[in-house]
N, C-alpha and C. Protein backbone atom coordinates (compact mmCIF):
# COMPACT_ATOMS: atom_id res chain seq x y z
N UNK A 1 -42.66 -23.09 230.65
CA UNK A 1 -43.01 -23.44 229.27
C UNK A 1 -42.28 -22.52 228.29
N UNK A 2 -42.39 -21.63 228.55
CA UNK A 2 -41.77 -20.79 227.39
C UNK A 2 -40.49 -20.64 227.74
N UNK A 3 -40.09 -20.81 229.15
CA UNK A 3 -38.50 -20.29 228.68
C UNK A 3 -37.59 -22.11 228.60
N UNK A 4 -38.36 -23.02 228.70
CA UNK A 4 -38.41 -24.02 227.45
C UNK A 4 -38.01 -23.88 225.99
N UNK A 5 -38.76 -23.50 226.07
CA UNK A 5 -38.87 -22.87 224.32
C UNK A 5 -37.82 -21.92 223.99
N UNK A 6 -37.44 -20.92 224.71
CA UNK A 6 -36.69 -20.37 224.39
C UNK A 6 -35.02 -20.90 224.49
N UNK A 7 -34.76 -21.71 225.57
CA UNK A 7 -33.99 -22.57 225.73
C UNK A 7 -33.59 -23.64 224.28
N UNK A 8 -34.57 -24.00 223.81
CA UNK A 8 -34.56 -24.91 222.87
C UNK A 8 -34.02 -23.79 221.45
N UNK A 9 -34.69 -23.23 221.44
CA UNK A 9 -34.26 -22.02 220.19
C UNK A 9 -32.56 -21.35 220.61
N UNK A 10 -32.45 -21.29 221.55
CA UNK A 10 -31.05 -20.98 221.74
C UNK A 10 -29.72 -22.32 221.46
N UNK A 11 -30.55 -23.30 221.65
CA UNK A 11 -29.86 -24.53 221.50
C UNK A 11 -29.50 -24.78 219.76
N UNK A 12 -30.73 -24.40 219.16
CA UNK A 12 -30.55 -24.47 217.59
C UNK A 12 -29.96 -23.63 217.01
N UNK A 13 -30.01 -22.54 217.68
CA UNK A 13 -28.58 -21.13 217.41
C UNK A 13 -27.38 -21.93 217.37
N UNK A 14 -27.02 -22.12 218.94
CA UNK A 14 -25.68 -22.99 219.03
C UNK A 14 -25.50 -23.78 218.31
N UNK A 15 -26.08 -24.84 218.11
CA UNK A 15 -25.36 -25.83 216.67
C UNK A 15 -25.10 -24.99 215.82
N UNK A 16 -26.20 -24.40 214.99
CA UNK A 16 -26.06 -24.04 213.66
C UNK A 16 -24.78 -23.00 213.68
N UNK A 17 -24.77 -22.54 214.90
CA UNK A 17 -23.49 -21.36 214.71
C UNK A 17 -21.95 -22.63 214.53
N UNK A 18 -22.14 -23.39 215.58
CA UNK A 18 -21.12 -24.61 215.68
C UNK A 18 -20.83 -25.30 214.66
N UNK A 19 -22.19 -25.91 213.61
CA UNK A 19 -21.82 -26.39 212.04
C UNK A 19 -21.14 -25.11 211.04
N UNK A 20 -21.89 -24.03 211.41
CA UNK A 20 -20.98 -22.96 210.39
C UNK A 20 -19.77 -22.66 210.84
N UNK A 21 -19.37 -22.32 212.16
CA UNK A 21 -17.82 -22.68 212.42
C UNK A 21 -17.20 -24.06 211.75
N UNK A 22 -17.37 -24.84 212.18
CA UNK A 22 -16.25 -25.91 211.73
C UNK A 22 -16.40 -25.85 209.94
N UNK A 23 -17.67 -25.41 208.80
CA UNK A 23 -17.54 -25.44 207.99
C UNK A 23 -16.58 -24.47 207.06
N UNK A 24 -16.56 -23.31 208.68
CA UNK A 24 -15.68 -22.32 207.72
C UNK A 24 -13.88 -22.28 208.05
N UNK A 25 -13.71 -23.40 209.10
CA UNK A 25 -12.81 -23.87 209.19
C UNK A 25 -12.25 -24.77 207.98
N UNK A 26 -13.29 -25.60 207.94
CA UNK A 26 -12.65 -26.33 207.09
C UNK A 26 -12.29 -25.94 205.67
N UNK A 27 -13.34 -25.16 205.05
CA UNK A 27 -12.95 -24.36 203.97
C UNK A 27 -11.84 -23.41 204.17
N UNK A 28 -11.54 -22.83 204.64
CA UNK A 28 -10.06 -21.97 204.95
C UNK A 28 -9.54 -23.51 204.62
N UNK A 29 -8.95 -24.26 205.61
CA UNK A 29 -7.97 -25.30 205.38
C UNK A 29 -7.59 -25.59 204.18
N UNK A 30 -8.85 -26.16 203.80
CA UNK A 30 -9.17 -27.09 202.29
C UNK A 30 -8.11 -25.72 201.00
N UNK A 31 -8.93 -24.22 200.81
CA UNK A 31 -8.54 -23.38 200.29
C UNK A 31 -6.93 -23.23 200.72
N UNK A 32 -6.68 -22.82 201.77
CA UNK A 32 -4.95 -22.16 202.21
C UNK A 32 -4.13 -23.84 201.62
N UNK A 33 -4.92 -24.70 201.63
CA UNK A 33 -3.72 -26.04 201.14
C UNK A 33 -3.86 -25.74 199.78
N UNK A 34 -5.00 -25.66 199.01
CA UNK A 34 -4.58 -25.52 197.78
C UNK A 34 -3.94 -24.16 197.01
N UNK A 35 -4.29 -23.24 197.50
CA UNK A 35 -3.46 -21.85 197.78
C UNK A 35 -1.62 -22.14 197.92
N UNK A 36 -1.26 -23.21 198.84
CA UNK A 36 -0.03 -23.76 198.80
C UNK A 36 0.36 -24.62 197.86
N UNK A 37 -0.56 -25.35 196.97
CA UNK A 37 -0.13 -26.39 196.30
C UNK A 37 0.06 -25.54 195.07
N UNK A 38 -0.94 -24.76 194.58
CA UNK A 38 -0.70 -23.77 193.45
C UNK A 38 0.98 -23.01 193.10
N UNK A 39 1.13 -22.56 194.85
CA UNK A 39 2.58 -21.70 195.02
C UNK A 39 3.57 -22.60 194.69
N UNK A 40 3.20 -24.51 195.07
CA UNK A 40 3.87 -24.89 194.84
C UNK A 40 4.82 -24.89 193.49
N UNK A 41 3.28 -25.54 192.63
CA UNK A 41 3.37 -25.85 191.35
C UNK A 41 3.84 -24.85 190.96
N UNK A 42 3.62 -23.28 191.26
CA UNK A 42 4.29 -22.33 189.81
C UNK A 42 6.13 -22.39 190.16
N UNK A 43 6.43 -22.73 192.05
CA UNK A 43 7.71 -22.51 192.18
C UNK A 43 8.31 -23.76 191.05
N UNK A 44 7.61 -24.95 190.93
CA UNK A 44 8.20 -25.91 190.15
C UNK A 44 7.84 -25.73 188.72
N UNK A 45 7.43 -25.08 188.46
CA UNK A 45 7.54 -24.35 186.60
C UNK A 45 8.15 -23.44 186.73
């Protein structure tokens, strides 16, 4: 029973660690592209 439980609480670690990975993936991405589009724009002014 309990190491049920504890099983299950380790399981909700793992996602939540797994949604905050890919979210902070994707924010890097999202940021370093516009970080490039900026460099772009000033090389083209």
């Amino acid at each position: 029973m309990v190491n049920a439980q504890i099983i299950q609480e380790l399981h909700k670690i793992n996602i939540t660690n797994l949604l905050q990975n890919i979210l902070n993936i994707y924010t890097l991405g999202v940021f370093e592209r516009h970080v490039h589009c900026s460099k772009a724009l000033l090389t083209v002014a």
